[in-house]
N, C-alpha and C. Protein backbone atom coordinates (compact mmCIF):
# COMPACT_ATOMS: atom_id res chain seq x y z
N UNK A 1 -20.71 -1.40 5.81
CA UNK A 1 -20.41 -0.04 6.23
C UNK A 1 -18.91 0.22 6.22
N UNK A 2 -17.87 -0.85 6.88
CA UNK A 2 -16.52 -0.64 6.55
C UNK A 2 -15.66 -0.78 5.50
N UNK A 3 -16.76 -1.16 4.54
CA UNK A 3 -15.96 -1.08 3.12
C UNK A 3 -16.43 0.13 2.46
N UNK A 4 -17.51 0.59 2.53
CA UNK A 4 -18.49 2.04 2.04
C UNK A 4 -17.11 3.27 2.46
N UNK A 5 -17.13 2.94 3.78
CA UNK A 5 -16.20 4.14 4.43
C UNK A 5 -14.80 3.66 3.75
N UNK A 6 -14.20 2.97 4.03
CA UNK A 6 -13.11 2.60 3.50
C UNK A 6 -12.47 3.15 2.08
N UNK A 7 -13.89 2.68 1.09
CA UNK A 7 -13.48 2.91 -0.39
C UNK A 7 -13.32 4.33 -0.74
N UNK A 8 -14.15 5.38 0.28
CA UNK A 8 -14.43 6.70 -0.25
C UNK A 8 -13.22 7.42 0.72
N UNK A 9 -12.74 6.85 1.21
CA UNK A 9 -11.22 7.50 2.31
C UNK A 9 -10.43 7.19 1.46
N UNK A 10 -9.98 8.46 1.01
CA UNK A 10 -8.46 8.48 0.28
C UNK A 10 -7.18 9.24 1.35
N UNK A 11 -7.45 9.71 2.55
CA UNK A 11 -6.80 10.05 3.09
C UNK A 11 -4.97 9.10 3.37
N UNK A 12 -4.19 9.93 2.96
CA UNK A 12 -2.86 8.92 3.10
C UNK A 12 -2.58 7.98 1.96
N UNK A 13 -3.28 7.85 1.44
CA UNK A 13 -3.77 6.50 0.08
C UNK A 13 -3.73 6.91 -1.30
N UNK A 14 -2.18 6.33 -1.95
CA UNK A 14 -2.09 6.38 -3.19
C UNK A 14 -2.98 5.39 -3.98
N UNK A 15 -2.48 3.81 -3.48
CA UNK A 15 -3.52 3.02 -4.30
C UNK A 15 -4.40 1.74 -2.92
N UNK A 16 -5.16 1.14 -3.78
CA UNK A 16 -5.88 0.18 -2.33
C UNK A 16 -5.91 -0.88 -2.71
N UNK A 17 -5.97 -2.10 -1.59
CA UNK A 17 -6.20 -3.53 -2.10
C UNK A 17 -7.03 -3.92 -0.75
N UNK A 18 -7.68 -4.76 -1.29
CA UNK A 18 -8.10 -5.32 -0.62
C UNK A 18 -7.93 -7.49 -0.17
N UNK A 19 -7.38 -7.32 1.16
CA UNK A 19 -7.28 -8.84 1.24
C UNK A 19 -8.29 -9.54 2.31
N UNK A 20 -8.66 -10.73 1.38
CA UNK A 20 -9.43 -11.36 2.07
C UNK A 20 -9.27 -13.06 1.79
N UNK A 21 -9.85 -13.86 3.16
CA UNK A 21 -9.22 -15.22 2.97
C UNK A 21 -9.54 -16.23 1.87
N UNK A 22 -10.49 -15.67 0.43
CA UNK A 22 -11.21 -16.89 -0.32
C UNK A 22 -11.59 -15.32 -1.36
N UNK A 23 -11.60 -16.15 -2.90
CA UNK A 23 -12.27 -15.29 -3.87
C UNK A 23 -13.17 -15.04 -4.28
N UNK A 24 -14.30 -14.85 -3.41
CA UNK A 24 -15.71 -14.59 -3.43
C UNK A 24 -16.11 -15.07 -5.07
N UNK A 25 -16.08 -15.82 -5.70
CA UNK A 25 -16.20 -16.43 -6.71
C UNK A 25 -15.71 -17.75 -6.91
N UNK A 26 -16.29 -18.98 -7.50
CA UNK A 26 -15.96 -20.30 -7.40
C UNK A 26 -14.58 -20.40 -9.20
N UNK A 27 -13.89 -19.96 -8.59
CA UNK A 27 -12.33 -20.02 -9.93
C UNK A 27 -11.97 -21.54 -9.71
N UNK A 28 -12.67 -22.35 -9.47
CA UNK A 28 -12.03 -23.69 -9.41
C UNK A 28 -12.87 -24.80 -9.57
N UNK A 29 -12.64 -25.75 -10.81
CA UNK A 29 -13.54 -26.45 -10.74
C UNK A 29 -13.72 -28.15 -10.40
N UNK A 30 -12.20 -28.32 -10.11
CA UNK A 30 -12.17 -30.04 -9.86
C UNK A 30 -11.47 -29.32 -8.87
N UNK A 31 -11.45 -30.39 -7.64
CA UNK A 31 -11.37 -30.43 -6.18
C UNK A 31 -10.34 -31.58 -5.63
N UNK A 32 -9.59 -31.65 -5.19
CA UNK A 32 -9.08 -33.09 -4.62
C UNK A 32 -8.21 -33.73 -5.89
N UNK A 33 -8.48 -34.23 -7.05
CA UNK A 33 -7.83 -34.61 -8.09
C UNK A 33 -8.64 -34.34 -9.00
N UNK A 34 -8.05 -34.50 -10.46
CA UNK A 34 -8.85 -33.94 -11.52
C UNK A 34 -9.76 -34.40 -12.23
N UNK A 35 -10.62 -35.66 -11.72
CA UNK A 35 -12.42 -36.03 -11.79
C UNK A 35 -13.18 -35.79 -11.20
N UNK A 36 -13.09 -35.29 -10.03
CA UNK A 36 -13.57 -34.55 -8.51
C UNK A 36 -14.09 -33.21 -9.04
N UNK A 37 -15.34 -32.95 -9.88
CA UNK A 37 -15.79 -32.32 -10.40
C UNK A 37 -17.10 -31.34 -9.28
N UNK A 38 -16.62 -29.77 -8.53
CA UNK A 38 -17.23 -29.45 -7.92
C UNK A 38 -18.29 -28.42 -8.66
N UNK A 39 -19.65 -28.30 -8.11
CA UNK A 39 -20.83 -27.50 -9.02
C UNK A 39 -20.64 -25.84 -8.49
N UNK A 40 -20.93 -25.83 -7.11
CA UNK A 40 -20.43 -24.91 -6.86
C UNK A 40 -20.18 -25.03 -4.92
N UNK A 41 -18.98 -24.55 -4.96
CA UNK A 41 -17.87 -24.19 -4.00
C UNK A 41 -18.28 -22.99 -3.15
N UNK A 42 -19.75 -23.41 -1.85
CA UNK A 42 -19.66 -22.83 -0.95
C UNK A 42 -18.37 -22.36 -0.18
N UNK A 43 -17.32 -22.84 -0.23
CA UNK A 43 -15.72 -22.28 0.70
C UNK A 43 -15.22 -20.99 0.05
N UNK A 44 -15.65 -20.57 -1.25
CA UNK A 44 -15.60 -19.73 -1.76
C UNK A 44 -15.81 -18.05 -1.36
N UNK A 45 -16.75 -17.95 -0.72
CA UNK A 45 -17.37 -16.99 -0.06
C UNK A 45 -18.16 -16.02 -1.55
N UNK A 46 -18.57 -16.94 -2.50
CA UNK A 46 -19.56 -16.02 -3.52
C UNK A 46 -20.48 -16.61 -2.90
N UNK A 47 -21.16 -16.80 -1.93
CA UNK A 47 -22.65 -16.94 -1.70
C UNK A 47 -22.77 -16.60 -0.11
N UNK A 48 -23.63 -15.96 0.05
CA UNK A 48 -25.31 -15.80 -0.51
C UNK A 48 -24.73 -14.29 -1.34
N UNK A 49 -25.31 -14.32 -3.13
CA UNK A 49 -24.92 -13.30 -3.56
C UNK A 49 -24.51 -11.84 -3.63
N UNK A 50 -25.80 -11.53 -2.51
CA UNK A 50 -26.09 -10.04 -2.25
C UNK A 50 -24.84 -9.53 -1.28
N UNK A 51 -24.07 -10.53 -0.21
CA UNK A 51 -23.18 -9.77 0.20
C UNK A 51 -22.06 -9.76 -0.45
N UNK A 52 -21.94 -10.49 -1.59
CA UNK A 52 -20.71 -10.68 -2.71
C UNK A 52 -20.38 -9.45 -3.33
N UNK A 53 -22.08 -8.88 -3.95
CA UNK A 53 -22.20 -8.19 -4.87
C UNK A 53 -21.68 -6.89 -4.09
N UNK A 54 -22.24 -6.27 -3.06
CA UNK A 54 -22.19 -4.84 -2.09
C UNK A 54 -20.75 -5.40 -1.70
N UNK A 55 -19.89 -6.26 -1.33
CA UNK A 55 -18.88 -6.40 -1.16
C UNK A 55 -17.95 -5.89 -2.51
N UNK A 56 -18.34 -6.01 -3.53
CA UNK A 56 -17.20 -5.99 -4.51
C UNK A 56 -17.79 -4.78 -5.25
N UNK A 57 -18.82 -4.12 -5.02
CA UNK A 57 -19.19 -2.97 -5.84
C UNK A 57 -18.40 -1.74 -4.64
N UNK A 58 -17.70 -1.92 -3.53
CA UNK A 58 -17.19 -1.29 -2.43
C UNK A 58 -16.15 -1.30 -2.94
N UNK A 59 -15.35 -2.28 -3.08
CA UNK A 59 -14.17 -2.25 -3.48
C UNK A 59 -14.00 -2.08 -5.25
N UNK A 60 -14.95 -2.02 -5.85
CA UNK A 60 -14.46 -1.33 -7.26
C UNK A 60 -14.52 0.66 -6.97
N UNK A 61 -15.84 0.65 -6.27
CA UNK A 61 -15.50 2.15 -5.72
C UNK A 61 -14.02 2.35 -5.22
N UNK A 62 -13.36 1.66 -4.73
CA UNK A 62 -12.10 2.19 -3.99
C UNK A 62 -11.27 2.03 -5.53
N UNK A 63 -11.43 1.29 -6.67
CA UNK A 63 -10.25 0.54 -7.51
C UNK A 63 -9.01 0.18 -6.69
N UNK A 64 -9.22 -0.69 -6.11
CA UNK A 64 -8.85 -1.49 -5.64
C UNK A 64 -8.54 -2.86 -6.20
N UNK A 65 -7.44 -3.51 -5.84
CA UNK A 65 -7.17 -4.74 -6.23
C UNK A 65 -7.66 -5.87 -5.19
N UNK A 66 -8.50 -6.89 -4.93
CA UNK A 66 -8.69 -7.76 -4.72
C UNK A 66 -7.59 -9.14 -4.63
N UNK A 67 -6.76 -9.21 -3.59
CA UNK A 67 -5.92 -10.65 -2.89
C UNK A 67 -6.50 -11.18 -2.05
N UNK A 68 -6.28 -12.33 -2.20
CA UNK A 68 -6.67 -13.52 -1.31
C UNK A 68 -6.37 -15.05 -1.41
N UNK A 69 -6.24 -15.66 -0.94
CA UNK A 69 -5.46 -17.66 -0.95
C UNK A 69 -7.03 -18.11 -0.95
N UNK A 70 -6.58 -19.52 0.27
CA UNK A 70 -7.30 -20.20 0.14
C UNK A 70 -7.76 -21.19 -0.95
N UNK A 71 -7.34 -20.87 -2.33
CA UNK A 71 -8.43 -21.98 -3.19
C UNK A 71 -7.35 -23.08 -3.43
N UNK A 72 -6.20 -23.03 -3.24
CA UNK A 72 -5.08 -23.92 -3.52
C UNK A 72 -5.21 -23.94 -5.14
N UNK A 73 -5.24 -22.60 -5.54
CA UNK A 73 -5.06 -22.99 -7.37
C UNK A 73 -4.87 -21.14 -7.88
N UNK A 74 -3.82 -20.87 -7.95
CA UNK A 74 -3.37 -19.20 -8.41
C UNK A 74 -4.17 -19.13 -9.68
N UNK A 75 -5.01 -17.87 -9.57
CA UNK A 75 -5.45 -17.68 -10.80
C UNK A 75 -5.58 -15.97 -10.74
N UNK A 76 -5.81 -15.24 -11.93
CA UNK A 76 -6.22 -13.82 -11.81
C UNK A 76 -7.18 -13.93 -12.62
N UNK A 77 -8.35 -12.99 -12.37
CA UNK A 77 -9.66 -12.90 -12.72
C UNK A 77 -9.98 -11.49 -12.51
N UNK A 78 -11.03 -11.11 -12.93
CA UNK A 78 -12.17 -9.77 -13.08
C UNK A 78 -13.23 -10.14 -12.81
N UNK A 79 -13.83 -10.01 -11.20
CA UNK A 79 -15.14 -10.10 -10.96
C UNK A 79 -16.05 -9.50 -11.79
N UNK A 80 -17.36 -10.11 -12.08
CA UNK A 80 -18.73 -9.45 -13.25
C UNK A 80 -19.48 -9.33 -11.91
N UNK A 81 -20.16 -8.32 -11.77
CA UNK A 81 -20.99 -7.99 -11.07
C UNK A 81 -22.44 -7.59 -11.42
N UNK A 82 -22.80 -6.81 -12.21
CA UNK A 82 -23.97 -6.74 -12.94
C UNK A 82 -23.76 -6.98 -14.19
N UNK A 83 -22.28 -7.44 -14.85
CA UNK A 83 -22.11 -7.12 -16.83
C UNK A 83 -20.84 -8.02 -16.39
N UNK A 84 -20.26 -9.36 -17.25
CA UNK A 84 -18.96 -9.29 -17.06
C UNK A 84 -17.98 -7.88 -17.15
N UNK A 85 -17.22 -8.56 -16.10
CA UNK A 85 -15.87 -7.32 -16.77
C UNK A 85 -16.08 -5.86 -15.77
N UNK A 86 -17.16 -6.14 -14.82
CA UNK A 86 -17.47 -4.68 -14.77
C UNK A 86 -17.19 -4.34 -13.14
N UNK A 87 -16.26 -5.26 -12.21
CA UNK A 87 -15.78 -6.06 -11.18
C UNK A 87 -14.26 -5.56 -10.82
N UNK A 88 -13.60 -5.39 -10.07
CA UNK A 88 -12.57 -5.06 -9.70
C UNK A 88 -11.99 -6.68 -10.18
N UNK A 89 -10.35 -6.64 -10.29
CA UNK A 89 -9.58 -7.68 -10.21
C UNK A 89 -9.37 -8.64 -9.14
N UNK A 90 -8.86 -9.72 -9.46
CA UNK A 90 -8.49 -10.58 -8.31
C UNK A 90 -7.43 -11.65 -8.96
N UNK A 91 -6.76 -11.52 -7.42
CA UNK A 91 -5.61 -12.38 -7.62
C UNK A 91 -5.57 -13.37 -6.23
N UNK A 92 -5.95 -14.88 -6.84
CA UNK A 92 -5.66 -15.42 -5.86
C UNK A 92 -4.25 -16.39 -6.19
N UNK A 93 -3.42 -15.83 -4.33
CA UNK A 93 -2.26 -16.75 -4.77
C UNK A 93 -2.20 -17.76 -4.60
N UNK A 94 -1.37 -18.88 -4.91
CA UNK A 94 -0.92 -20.30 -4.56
C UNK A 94 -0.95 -20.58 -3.55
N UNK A 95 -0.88 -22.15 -3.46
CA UNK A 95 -1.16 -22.60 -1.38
C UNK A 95 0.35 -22.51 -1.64
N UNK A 96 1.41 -22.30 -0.49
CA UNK A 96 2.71 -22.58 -0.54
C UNK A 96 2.84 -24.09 -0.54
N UNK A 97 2.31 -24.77 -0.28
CA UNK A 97 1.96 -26.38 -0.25
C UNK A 97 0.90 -26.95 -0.29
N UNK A 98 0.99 -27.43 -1.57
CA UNK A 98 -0.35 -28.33 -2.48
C UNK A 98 -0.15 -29.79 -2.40
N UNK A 99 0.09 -30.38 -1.35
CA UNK A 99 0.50 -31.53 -1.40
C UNK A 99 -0.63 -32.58 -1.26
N UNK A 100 -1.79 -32.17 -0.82
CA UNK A 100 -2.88 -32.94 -0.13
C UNK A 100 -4.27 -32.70 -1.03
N UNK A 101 -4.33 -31.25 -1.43
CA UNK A 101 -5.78 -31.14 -1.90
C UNK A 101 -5.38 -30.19 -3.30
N UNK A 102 -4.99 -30.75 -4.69
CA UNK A 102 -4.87 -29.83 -5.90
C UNK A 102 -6.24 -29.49 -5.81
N UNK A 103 -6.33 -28.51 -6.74
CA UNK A 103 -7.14 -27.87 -7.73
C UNK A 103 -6.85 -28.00 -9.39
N UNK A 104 -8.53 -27.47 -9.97
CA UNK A 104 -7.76 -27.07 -11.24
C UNK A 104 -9.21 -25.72 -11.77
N UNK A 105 -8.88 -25.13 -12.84
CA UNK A 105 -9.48 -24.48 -13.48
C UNK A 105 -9.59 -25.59 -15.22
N UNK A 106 -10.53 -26.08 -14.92
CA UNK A 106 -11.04 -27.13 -16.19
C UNK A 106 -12.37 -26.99 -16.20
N UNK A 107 -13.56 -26.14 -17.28
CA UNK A 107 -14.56 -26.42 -17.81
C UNK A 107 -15.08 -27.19 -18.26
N UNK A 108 -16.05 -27.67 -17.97
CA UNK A 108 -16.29 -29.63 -18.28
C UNK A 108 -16.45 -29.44 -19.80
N UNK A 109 -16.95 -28.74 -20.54
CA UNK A 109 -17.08 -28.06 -21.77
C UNK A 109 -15.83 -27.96 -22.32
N UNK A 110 -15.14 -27.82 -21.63
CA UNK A 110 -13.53 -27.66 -22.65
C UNK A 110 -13.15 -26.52 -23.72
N UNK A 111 -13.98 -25.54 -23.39
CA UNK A 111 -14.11 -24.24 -24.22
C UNK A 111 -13.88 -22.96 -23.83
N UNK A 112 -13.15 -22.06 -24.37
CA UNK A 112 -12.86 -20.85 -23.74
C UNK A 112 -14.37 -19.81 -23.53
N UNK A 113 -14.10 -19.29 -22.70
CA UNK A 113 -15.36 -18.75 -22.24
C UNK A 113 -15.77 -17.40 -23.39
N UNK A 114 -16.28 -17.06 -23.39
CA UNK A 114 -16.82 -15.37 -24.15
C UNK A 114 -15.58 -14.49 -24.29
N UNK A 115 -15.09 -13.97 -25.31
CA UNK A 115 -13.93 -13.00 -24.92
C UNK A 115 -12.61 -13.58 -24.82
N UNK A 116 -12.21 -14.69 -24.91
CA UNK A 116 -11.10 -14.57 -24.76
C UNK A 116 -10.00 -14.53 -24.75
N UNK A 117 -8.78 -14.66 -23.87
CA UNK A 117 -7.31 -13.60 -23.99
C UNK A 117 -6.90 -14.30 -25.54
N UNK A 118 -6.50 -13.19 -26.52
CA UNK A 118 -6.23 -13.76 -27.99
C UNK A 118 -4.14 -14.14 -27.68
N UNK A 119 -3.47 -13.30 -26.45
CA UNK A 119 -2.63 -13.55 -26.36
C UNK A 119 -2.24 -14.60 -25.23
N UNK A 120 -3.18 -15.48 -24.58
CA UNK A 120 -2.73 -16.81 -23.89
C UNK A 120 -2.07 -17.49 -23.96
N UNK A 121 -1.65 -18.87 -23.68
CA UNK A 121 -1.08 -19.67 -23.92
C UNK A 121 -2.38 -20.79 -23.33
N UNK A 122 -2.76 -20.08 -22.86
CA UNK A 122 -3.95 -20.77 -21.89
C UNK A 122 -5.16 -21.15 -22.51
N UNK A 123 -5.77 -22.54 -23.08
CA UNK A 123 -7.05 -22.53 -23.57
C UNK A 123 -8.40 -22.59 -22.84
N UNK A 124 -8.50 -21.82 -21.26
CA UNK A 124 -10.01 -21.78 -21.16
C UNK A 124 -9.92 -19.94 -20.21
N UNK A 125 -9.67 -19.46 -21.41
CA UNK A 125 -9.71 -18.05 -20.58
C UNK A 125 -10.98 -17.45 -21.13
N UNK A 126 -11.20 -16.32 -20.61
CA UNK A 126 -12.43 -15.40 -20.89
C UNK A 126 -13.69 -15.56 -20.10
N UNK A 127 -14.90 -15.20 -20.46
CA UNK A 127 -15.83 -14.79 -19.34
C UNK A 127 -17.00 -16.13 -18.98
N UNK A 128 -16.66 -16.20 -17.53
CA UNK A 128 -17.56 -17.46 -17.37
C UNK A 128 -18.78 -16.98 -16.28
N UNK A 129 -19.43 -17.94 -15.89
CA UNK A 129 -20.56 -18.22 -14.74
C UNK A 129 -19.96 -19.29 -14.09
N UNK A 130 -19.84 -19.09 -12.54
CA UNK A 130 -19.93 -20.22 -11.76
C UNK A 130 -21.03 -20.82 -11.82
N UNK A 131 -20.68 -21.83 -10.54
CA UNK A 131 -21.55 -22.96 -10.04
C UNK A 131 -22.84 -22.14 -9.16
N UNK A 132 -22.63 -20.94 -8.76
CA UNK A 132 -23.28 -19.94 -7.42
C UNK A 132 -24.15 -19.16 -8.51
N UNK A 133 -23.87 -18.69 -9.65
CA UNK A 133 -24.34 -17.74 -11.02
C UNK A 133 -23.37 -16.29 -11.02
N UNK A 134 -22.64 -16.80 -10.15
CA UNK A 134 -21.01 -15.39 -10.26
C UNK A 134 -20.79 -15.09 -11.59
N UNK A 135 -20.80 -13.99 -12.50
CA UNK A 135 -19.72 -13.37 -13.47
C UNK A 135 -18.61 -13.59 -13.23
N UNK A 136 -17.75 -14.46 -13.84
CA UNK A 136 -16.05 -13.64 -13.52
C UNK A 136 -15.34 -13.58 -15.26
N UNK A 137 -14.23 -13.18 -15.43
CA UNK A 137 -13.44 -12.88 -16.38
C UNK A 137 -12.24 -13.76 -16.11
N UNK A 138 -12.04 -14.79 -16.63
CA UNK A 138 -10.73 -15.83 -15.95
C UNK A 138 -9.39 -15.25 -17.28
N UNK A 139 -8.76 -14.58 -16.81
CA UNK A 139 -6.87 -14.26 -16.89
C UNK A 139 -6.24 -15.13 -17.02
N UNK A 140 -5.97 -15.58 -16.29
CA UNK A 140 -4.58 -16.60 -15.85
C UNK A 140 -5.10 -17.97 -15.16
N UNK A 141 -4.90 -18.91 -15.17
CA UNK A 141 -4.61 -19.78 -13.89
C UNK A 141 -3.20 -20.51 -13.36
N UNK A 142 -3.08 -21.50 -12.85
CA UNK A 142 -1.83 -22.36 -12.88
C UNK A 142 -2.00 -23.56 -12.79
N UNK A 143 -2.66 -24.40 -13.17
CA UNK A 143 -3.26 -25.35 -12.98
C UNK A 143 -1.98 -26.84 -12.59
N UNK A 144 -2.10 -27.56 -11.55
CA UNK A 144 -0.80 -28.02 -11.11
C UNK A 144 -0.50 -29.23 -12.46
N UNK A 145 0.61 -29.82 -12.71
CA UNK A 145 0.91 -30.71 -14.10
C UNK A 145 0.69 -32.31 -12.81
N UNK A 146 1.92 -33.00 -13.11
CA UNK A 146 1.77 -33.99 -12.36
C UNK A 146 2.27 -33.67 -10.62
N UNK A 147 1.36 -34.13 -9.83
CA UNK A 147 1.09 -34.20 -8.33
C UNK A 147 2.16 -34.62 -7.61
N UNK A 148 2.46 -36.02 -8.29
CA UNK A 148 3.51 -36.17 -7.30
C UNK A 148 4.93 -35.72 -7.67
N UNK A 149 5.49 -34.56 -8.96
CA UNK A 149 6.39 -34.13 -9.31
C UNK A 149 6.19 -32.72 -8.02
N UNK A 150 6.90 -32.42 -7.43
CA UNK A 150 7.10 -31.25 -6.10
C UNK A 150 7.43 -30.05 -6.91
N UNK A 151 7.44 -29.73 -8.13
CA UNK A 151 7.84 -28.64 -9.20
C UNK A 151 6.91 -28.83 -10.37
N UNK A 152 5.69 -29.85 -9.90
CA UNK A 152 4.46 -29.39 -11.18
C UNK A 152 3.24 -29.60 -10.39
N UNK A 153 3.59 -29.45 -9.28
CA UNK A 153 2.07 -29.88 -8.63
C UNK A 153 0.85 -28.28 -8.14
N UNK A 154 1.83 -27.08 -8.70
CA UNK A 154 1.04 -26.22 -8.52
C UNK A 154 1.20 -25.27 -7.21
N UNK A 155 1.95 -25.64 -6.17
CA UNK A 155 2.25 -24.99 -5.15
C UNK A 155 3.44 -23.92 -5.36
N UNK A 156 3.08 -22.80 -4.72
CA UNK A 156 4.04 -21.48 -4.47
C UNK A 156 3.53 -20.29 -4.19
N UNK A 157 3.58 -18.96 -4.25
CA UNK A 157 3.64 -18.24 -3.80
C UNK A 157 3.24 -16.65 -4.83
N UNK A 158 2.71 -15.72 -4.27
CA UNK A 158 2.17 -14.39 -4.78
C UNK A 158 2.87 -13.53 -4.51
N UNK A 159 3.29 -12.65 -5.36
CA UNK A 159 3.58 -11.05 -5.24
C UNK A 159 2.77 -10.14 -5.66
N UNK A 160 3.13 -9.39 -5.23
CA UNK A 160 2.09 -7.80 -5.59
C UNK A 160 2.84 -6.70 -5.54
N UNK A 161 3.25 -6.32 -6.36
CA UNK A 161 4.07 -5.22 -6.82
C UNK A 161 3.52 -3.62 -7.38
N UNK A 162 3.26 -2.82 -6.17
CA UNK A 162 2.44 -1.28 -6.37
C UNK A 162 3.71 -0.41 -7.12
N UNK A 163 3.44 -0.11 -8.18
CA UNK A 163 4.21 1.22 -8.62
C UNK A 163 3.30 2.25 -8.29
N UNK A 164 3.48 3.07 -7.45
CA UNK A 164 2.66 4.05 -6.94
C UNK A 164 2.58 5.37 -8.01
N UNK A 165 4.03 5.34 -8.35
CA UNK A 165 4.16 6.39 -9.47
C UNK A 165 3.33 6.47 -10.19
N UNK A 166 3.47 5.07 -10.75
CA UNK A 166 2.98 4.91 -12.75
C UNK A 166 1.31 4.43 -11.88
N UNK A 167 0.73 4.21 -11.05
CA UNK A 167 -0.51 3.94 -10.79
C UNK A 167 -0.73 2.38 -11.28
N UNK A 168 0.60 1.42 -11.44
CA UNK A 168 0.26 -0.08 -11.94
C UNK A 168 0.61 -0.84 -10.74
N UNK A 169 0.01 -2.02 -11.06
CA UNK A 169 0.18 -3.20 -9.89
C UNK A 169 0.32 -4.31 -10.58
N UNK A 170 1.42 -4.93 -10.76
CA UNK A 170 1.97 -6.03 -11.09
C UNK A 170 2.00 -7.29 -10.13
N UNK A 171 1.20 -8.30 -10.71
CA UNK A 171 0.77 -9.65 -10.27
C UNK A 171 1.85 -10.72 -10.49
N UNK A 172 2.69 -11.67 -9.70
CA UNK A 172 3.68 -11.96 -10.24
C UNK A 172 3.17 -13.49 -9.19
N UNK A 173 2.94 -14.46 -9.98
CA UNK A 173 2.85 -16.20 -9.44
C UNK A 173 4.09 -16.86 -9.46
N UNK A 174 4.43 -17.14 -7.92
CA UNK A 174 5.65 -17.72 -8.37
C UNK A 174 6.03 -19.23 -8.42
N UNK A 175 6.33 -19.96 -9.12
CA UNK A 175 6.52 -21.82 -8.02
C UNK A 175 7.41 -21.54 -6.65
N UNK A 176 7.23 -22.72 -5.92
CA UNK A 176 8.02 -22.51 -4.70
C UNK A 176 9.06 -22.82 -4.75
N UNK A 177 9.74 -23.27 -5.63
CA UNK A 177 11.30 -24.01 -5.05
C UNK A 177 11.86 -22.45 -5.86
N UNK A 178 11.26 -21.76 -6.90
CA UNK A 178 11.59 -20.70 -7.38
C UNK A 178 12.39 -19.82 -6.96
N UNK A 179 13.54 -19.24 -7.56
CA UNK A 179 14.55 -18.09 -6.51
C UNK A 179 14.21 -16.94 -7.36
N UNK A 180 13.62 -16.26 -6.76
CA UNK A 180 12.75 -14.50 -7.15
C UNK A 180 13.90 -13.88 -7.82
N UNK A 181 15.12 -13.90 -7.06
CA UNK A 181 16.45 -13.18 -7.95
C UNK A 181 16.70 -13.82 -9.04
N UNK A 182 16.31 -14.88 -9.38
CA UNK A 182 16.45 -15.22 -11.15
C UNK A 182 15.70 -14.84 -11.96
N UNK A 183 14.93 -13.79 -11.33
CA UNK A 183 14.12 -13.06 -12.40
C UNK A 183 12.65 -14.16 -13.61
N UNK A 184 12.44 -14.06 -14.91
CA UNK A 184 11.67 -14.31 -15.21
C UNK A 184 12.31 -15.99 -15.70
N UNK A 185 14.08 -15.88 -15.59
CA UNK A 185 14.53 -17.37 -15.91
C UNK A 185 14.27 -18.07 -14.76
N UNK A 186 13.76 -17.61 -13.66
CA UNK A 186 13.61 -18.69 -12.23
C UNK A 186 12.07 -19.98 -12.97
């Protein structure tokens, strides 16, 4: 009911986001280190489906952007809800400290999903199924390099940048030792 009301109140409200503590979708698939192969990631909050689904069909009514932590692994995605693709965005940011429990976004398959990004750098983007039977659209991830390097292990920090004007919202992952005023050379 408080997302129903929420999404259809534009009162005061150029654009909306919505934050919540976990990405109602399992974006992560090794756990702990990278053989630690999880099926699906109850901590997630994509299950039990039905409140996933009325949860995120609320917030595509609002177009709304979707933030939230928790998975210790930055990634941006497009929830599928009945069709890939057909899901509001999500951006989950970095733990500020990944020192104890990495993540990664690795398909045991090793294959880019349906669709995807032709301009990546990234080889497992495009449209997958979790472990739960979630749609998502995987964007981006950051997947940490070596663990015990403190500048490849994957930890740092999210921005969210509303141009209210132009109606865009710019997603910006940062590492942590990173200085924001060095711009895109940080």
């Amino acid at each position: 009911k408080f997302l129903d009301d929420w999404s259809a109140d534009w009162t005061g409200a150029d654009v909306k986001a919505v934050l919540s503590q976990t990405a109602f979708c399992g974006a992560v698939h090794c756990h702990g280190n990278p053989d630690n192969r999880l099926l699906a990631d109850l901590d997630c909050n994509g299950w039990p489906q039905a409140g996933r689904q009325t949860a995120l069909r609320a917030i595509r009514r609002a177009r709304a952007i979707h933030i939230c932590g928790d998975q210790h692994l930055a990634v941006v995605l497009q929830h599928g809800i009945d069709a890939h693709r057909d899901g509001p965005f999500g951006f989950t940011v970095p733990a500020i400290v990944n020192t104890i429990y990495g993540r990664w976004w690795h398909p045991a398959d090793e294959r880019p999903g349906e669709q995807p990004r032709t301009d990546s750098p990234l080889p497992w983007t495009g449209d997958y199924v979790d472990g739960l039977g979630n749609r998502l659209t995987m964007h981006a991830y950051a997947n940490p390099g070596n663990r015990r390097d403190e500048r490849q292990r994957g930890d740092g920090y999210g921005l969210v940048r509303f141009r209210k004007s132009r109606g865009t919202i710019r997603l910006e992952c940062w590492p942590r030792f990173a200085d924001v005023g060095d711009g895109d050379a940080a």
